[in-house]
Protein backbone atom coordinates (compact mmCIF):
# COMPACT_ATOMS: atom_id res chain seq x y z
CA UNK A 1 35.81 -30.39 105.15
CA UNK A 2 33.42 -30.64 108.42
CA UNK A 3 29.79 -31.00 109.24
CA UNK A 4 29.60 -27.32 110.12
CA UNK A 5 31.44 -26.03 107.26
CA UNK A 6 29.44 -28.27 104.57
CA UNK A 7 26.21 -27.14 106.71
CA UNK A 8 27.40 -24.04 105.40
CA UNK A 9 27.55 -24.55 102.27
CA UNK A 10 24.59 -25.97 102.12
CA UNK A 11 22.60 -22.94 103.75
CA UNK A 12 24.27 -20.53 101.47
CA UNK A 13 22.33 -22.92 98.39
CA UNK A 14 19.52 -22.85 100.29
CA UNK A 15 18.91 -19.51 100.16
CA UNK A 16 17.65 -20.12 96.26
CA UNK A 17 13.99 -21.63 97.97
CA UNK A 18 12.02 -18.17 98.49
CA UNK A 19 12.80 -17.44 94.58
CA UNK A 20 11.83 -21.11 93.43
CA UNK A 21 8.57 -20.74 96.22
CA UNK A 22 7.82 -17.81 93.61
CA UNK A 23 8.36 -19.47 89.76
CA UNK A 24 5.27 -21.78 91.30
CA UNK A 25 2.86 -18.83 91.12
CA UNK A 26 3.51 -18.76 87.54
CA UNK A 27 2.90 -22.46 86.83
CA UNK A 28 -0.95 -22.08 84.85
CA UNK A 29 -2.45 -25.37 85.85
CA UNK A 30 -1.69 -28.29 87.83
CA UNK A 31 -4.20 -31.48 88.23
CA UNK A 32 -4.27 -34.37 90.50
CA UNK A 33 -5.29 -37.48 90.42
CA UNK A 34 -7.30 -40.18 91.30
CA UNK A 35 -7.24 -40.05 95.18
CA UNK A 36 -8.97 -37.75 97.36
CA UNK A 37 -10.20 -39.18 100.75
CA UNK A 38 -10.56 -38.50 104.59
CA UNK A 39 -7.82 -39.16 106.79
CA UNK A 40 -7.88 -40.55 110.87
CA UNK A 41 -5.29 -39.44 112.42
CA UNK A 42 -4.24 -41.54 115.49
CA UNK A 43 -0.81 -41.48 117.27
CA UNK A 44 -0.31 -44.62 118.96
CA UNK A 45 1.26 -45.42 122.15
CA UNK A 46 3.70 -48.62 122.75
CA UNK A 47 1.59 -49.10 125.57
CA UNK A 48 -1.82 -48.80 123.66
CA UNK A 49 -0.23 -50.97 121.42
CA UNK A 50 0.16 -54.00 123.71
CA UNK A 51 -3.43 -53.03 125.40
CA UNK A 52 -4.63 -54.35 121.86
CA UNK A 53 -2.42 -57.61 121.65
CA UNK A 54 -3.28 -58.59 124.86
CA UNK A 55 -7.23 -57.81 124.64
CA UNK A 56 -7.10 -59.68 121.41
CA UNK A 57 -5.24 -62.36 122.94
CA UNK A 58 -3.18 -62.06 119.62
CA UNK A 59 0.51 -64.84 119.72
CA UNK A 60 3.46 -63.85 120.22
CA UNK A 61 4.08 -65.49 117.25
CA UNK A 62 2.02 -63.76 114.81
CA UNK A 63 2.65 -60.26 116.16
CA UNK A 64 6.29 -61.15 114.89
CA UNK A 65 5.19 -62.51 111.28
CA UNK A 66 6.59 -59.87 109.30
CA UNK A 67 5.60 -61.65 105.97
CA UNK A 68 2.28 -60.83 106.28
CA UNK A 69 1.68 -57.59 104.06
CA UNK A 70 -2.21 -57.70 104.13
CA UNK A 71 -5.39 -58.00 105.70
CA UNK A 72 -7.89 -61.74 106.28
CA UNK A 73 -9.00 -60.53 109.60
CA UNK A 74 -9.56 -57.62 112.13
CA UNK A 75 -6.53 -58.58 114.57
CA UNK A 76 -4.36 -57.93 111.29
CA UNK A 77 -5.19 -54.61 111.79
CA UNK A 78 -2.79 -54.59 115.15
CA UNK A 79 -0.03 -57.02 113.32
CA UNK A 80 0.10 -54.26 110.63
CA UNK A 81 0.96 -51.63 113.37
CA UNK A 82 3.28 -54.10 114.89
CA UNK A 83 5.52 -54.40 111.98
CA UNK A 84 5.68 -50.91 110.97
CA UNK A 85 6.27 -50.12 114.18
CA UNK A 86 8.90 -52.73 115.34
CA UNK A 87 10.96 -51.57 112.12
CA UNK A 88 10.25 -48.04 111.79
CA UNK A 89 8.52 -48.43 108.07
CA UNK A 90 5.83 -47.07 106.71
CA UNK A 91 3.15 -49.78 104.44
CA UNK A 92 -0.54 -48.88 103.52
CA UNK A 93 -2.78 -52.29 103.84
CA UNK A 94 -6.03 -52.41 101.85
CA UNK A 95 -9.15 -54.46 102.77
CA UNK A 96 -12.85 -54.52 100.95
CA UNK A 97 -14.18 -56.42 104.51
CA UNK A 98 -16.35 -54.28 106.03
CA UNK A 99 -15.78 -56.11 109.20
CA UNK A 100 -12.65 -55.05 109.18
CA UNK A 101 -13.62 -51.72 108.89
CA UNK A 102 -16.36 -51.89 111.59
CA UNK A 103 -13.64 -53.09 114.12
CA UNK A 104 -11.05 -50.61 113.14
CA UNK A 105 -13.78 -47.97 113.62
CA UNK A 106 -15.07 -49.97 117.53
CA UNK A 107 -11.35 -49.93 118.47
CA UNK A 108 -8.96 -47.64 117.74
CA UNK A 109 -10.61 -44.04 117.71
CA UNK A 110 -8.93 -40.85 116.13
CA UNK A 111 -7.02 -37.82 117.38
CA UNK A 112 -8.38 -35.27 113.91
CA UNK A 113 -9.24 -35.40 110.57
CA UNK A 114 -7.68 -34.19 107.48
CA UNK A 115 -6.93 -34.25 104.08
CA UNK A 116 -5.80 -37.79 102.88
CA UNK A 117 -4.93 -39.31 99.20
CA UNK A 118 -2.59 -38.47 97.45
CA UNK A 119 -4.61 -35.97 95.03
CA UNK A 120 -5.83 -33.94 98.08
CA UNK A 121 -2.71 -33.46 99.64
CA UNK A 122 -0.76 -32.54 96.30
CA UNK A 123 -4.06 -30.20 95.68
CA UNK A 124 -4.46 -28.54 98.87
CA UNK A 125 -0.24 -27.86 99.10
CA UNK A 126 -0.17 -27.00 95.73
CA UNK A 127 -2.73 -24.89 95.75
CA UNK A 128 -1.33 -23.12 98.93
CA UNK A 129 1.83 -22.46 97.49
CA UNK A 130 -0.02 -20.53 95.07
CA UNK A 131 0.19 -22.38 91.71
CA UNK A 132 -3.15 -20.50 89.55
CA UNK A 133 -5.38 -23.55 89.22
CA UNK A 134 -5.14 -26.47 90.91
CA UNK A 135 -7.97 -29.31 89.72
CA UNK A 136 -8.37 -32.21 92.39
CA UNK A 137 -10.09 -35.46 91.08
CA UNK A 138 -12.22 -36.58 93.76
CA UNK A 139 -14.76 -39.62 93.15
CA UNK A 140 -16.69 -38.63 96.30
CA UNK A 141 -17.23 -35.08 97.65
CA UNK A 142 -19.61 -34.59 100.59
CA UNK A 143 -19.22 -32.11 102.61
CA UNK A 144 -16.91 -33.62 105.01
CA UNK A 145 -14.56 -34.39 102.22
CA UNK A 146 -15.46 -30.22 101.65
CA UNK A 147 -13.74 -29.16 104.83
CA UNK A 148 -10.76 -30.97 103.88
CA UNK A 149 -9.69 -29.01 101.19
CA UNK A 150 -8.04 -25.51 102.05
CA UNK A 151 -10.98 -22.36 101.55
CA UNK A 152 -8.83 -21.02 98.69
CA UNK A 153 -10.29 -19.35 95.41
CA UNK A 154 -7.60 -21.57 93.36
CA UNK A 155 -8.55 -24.68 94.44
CA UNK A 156 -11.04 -26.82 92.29
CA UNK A 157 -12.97 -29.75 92.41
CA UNK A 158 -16.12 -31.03 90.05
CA UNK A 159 -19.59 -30.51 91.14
CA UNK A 160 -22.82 -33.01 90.63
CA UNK A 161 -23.10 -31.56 87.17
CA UNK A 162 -19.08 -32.04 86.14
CA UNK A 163 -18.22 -28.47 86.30
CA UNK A 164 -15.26 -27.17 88.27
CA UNK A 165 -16.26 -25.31 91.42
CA UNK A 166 -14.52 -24.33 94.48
CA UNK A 167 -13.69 -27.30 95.98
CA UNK A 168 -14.30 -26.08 99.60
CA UNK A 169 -18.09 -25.12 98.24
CA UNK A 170 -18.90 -28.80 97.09
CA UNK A 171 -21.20 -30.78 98.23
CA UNK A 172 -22.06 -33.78 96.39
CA UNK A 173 -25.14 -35.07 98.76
CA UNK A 174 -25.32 -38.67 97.46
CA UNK A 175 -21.59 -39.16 97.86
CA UNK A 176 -20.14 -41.33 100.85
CA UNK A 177 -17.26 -40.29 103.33
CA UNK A 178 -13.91 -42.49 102.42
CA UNK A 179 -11.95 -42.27 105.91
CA UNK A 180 -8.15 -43.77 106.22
CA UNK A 181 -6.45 -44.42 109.29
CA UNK A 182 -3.16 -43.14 109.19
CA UNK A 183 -1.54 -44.50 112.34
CA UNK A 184 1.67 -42.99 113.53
CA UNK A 185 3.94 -43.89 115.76
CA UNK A 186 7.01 -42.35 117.24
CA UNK A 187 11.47 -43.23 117.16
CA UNK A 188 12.44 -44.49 120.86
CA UNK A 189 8.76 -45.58 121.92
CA UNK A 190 8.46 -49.80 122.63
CA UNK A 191 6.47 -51.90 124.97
CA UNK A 192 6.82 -55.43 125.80
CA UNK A 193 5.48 -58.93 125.60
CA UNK A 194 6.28 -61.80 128.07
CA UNK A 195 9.98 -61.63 127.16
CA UNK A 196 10.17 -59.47 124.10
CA UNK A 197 10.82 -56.01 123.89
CA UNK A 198 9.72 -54.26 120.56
CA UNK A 199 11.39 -50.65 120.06
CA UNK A 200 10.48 -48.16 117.12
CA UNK A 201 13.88 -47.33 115.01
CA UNK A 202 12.00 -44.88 113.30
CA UNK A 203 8.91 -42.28 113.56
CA UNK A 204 6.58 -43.75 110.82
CA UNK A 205 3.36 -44.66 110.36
CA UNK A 206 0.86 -47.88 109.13
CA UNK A 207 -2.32 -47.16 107.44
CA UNK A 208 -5.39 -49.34 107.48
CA UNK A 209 -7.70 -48.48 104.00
CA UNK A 210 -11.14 -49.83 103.24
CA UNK A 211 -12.13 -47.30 100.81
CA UNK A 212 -15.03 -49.02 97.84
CA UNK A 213 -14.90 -46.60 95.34
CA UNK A 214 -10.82 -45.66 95.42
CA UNK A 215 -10.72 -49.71 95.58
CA UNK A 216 -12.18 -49.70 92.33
CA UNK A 217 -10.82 -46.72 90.70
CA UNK A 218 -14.71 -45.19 90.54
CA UNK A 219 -13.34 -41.93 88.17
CA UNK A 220 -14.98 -38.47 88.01
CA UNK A 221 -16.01 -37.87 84.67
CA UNK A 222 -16.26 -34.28 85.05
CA UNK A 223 -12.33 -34.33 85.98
CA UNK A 224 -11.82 -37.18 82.91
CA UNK A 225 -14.07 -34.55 80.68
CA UNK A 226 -12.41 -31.11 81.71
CA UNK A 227 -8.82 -33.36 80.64
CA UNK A 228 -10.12 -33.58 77.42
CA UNK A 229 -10.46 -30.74 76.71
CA UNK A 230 -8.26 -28.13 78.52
CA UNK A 231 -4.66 -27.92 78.57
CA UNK A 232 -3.19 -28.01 81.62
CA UNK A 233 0.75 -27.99 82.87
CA UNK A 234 0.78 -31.24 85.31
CA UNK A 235 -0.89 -34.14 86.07
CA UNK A 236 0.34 -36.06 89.45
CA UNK A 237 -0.47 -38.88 89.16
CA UNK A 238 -1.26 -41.80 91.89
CA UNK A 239 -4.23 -43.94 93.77
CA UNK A 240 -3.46 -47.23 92.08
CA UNK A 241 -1.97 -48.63 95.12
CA UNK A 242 -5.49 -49.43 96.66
CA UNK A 243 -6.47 -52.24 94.01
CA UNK A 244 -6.27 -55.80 94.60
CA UNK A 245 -5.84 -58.62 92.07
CA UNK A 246 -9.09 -60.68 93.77
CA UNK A 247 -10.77 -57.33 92.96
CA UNK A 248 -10.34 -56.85 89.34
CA UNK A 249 -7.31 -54.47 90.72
CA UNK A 250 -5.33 -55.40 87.25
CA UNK A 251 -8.11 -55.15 85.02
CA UNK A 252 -8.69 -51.30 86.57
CA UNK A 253 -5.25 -49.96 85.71
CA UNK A 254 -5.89 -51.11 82.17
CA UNK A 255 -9.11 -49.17 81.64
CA UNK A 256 -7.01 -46.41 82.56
CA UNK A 257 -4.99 -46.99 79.60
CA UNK A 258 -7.71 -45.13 76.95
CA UNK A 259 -7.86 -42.45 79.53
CA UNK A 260 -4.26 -41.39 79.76
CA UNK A 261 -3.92 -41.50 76.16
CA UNK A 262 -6.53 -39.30 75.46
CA UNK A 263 -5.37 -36.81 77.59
CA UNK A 264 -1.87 -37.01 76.30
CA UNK A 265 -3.08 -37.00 72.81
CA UNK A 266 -5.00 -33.83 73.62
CA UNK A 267 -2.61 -32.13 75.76
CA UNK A 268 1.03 -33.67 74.05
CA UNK A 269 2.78 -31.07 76.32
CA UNK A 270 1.26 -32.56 79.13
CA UNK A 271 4.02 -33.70 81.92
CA UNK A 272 2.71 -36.08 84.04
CA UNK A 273 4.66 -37.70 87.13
CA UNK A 274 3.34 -40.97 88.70
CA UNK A 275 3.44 -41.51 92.57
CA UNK A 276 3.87 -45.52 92.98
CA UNK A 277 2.64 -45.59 96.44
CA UNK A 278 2.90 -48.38 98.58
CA UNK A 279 1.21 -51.07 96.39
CA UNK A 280 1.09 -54.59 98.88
CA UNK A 281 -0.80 -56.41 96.01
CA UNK A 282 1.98 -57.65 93.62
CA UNK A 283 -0.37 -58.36 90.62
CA UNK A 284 -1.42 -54.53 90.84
CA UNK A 285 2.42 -53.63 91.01
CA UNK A 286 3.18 -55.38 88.23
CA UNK A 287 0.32 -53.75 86.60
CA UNK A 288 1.64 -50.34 87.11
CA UNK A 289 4.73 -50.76 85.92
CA UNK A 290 3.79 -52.48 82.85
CA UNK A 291 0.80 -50.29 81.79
CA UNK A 292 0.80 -47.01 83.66
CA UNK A 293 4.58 -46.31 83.76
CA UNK A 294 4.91 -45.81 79.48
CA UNK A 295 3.16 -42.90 80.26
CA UNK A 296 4.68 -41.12 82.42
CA UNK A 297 7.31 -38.52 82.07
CA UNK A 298 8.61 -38.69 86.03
CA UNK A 299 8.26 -41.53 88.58
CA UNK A 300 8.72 -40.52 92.77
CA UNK A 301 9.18 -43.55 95.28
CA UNK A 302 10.35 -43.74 98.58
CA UNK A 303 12.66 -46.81 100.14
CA UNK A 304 10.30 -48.84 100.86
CA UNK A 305 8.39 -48.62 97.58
CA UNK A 306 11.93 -48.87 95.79
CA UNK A 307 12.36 -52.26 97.17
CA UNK A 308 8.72 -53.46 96.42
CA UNK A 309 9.73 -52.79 92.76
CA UNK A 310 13.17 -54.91 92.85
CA UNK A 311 11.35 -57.27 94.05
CA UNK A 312 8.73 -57.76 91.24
CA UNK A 313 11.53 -57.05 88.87
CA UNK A 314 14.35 -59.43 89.38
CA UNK A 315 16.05 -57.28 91.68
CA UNK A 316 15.42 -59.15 94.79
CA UNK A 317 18.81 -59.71 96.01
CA UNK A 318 19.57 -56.02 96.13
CA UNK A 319 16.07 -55.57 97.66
CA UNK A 320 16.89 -57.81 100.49
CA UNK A 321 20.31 -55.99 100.70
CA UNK A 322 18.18 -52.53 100.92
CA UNK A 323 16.01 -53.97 103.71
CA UNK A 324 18.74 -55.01 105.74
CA UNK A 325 21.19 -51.01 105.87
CA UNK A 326 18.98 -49.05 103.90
CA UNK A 327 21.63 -46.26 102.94
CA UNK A 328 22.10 -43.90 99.92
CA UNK A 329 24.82 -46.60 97.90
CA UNK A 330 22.61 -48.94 97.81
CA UNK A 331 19.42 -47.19 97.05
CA UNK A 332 21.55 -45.56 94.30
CA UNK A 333 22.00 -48.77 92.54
CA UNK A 334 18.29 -49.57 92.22
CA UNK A 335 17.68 -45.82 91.10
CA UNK A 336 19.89 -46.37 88.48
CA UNK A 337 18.17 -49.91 87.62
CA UNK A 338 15.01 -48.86 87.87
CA UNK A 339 15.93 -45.75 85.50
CA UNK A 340 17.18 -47.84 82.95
CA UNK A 341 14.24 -50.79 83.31
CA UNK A 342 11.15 -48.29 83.69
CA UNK A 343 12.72 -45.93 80.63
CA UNK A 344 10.88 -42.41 82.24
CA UNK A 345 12.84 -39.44 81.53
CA UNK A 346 12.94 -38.51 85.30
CA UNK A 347 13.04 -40.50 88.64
CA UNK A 348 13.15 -39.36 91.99
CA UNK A 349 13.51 -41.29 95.21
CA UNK A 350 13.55 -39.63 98.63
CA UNK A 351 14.71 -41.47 101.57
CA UNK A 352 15.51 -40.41 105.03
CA UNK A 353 17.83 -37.40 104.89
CA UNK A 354 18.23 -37.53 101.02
CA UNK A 355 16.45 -36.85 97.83
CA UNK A 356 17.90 -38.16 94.75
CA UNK A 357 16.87 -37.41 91.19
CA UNK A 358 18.20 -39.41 87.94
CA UNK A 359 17.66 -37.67 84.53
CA UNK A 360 18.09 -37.25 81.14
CA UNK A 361 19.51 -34.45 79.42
CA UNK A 362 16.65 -33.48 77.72
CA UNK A 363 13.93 -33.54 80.40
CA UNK A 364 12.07 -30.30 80.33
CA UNK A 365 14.00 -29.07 84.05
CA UNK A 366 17.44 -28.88 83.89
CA UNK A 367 19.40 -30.46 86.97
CA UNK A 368 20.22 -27.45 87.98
CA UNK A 369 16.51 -26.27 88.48
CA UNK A 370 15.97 -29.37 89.55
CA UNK A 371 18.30 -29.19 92.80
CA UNK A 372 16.55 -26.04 93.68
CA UNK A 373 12.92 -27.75 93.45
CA UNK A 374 14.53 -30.54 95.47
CA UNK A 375 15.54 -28.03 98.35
CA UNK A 376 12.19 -26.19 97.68
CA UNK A 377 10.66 -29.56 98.52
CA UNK A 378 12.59 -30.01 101.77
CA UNK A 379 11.68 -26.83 103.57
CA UNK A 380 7.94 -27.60 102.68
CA UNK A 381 8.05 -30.76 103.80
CA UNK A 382 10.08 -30.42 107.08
CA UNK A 383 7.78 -27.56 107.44
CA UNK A 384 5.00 -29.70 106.90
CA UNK A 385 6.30 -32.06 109.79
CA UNK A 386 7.17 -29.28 111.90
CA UNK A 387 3.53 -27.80 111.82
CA UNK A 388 1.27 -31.16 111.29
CA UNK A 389 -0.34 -29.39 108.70
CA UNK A 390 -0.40 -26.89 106.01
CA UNK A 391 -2.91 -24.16 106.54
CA UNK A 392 -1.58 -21.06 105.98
CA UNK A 393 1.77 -19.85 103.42
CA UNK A 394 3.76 -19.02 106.46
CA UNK A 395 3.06 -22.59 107.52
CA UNK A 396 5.14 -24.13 104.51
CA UNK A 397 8.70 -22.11 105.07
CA UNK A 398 8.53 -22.33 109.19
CA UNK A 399 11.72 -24.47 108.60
CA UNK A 400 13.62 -22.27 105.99
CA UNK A 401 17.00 -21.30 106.94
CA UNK A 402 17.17 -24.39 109.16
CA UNK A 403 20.56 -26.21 108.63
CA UNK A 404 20.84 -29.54 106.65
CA UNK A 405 20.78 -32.65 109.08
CA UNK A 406 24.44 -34.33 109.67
CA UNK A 407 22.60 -37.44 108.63
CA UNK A 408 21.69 -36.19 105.12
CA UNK A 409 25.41 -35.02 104.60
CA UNK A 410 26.27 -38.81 105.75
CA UNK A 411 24.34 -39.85 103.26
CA UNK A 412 25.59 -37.49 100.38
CA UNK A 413 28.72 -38.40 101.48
CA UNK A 414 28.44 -42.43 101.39
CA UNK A 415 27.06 -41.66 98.11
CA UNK A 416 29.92 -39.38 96.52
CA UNK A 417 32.24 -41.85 97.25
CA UNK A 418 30.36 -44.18 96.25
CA UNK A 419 30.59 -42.66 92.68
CA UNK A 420 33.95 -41.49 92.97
CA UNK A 421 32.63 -37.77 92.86
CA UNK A 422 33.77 -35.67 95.59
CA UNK A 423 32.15 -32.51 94.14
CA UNK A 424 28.74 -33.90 94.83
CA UNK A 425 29.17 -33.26 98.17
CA UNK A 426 29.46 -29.28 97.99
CA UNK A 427 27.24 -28.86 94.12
CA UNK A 428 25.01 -31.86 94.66
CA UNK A 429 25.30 -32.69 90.80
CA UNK A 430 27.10 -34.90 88.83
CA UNK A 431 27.27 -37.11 85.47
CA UNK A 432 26.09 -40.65 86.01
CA UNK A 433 26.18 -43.00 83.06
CA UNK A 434 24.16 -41.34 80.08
CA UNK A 435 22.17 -39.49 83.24
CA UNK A 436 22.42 -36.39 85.47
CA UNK A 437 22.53 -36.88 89.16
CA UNK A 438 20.88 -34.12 91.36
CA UNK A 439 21.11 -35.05 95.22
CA UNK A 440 20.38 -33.02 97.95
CA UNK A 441 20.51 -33.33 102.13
CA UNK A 442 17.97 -32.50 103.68
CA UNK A 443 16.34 -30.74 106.75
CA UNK A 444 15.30 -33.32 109.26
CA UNK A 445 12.55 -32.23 112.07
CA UNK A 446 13.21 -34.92 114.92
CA UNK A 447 10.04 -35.37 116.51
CA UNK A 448 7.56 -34.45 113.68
CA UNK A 449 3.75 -33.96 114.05
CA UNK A 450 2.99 -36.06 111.07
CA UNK A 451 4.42 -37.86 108.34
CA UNK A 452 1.20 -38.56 106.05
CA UNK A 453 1.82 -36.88 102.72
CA UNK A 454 5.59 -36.19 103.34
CA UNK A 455 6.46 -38.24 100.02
CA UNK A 456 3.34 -37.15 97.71
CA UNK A 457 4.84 -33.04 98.96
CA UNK A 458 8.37 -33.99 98.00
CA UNK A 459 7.85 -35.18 94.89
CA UNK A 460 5.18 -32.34 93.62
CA UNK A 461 7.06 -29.88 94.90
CA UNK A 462 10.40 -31.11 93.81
CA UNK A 463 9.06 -31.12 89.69
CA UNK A 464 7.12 -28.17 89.87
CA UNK A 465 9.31 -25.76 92.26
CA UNK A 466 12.28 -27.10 89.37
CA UNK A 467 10.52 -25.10 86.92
């Protein structure tokens, strides 16, 4: 069978999306949680890029140092780029220096702002795609957080006196701005130094935090309060990846611990998927998986996450095998490990051209439903790459009856032989072990706008369009 035909096929299942895009209008309540901040959008140049090294006077060296995954000083900041940019991967950084901050904000500027965190994203897409109440947690809400969030009468966030409100109306006055930088970059773009040419594999992007209060987990108690006593569908669930050991980072995700079961005792219907992020501090990884994940009824992660988790859990080996031809076999085997290790009913990684989900018979979506949330998921969020942003309903199908990439069917296809399951190819299901495979390629936008949120869109959507 060829591209074209299996392109094809694929359109033809495709066609499900508009009537999944609907079963989300009946979904009663959705919250998100714990991060809600400001993003700076700035697409960098190669040649910007080595403006910076050379103005910083920065080694040749230590732009190459790929080993460091953190901040000690402002010229990080461009060594963070660097890397992400030399090998097309995306990483998040954290800092509490508010030097570091102070030279990010001298130097490198912004093209827009918008919505950034994980819980604004989900919220504001959510939200959009017309789920009936959508509750964002947000531990600071001034106005310019206000403008962030979409003007829609389903979209919620707590006022000063912990009561939900339209979250476009808010305006906590005492509360401080948290911006991001999310720095993107684009596939094909390089620049060089002395003798050294550095090429970006990959459109991705590096972001540079310093955020106080989502460094220390600061929680709403109106949101906490309004948990306790409502019952809502969904919780997504993320904004751990910020803490840091030196910062009482571990120590944070266990105070969560009396939170989260309260909730779940209230609410034991309660589904609740965690986002691991891109965590750099390994303490606060660790931390995750041992307290948070027990929790949790779904897990999302993307490749690069993936291998930060084989590499706190034993795993490194295949990690380093990842790293090195990062391709749906191989990513398969640590799904299925970390299925087995982290014990959640449901686990969903999405890589480049492929989403794959692992899980159990019983989990409240079938697979089947579950393959049509995963192609929901791809048409919002090639759609959301497409457009830069997510304003408007149109907005989130602009890519729908767009064929499936021949990369993604590469994939699917390295990864149905892999398993000896030929029929994955053409149904994108199968039996794996005790589990149930969904996979599906995907719609790939080649030169997309942005790629902040991408991830935290596939995985809501994917769960909640399976429904």
């Amino acid at each position: 069978m060829n591209y074209q035909e299996l392109q094809e096929i694929w359109a033809k299942k495709y066609e499900t999306v508009p009537s999944q895009l609907e079963k989300l209008k009946h979904i009663r309540s959705v919250a998100t949680a714990f991060n809600t901040n400001i993003d700076a959008i700035l697409k960098i140049k190669g040649s910007t890029l080595k403006k910076l090294i050379v103005e910083n006077n920065i080694p040749i060296n230590e732009i190459q140092d790929i080993s460091i995954s953190g901040f000690s000083r402002p010229s990080d900041v461009i060594i963070g780029i660097v890397k992400c940019f030399s090998r097309g991967i995306a990483e998040e950084w954290v800092t509490d220096d508010i030097n570091i901050y102070s030279w990010m904000e001298e130097n490198l500027g912004y093209n827009r702002l918008q919505m950034g965190g994980q819980a604004g994203i989900i919220a504001n897409a959510l939200a959009l795609l017309g789920v009936k109440k959508v509750l964002a947690h947000t531990n600071s809400h001034p106005k310019l957080q206000a403008q962030q969030f979409l003007n829609l009468d389903n979209l919620f966030g707590f006022n000063d006196n912990g009561i939900p409100e339209k979250a476009v109306n808010i305006s906590r006055e005492t509360d401080i701005p948290l911006i991001h930088w999310i720095i993107e970059f684009d596939k094909g773009d390089s620049f060089q130094i002395g003798d050294k040419t550095f090429i970006c594999p990959k459109s991705n992007r590096f972001i540079a935090t310093y955020d106080p209060l989502n460094m220390k987990l600061v929680m709403n108690k109106g949101f906490i309060n309004y948990l306790n006593t409502h019952k809502i569908s969904y919780l997504l669930l993320s904004g751990f990846h910020p803490l840091l050991e030196n910062n009482g980072g571990v120590d944070l995700v266990k105070n969560t611990i009396p939170v989260l079961r309260k909730w779940k005792k209230h609410n034991p219907n309660l589904i609740i998927h965690l986002e691991i992020a891109s965590t750099q501090d390994i303490a606060v990884r660790k931390a995750i998986v041992k307290y948070i994940v027990p929790f949790v009824d779904s897990v999302g992660l993307n490749e690069r996450e993936t291998i930060d988790l084989l590499n706190i859990l034993g795993k490194s080996d295949l990690a380093s095998d990842i790293e090195k031809n990062t391709t749906s076999d191989r990513l398969f085997d640590a799904l299925i490990f970390l299925k087995k290790l982290l014990n959640v009913k449901r686990i969903q990684l999405h890589m480049f051209g492929l989403y794959m989900t692992l899980q159990d018979h019983d989990f409240i979506h079938s697979a089947e439903q579950n393959l049509k949330g995963m192609m929901t998921a791809a048409v919002v969020s090639s759609s959301k790459a497409y457009n830069g942003e997510l304003t408007q309903y149109g907005d989130a199908i602009k890519t729908l009856g767009l064929f499936v990439s021949q990369q993604s069917l590469n994939e699917l296809s390295n990864l149905s032989g892999k398993l000896h399951e030929p029929d994955l190819l053409i149904k994108g299901i199968c039996r794996v072990e005790n589990y149930i495979l969904s996979a599906v390629p995907t719609i790939i936008i080649d030169k997309p706008k942005t790629l902040v949120g991408m991830g935290d869109t596939i995985s809501s959507v994917s769960l909640l369009a399976g429904c």
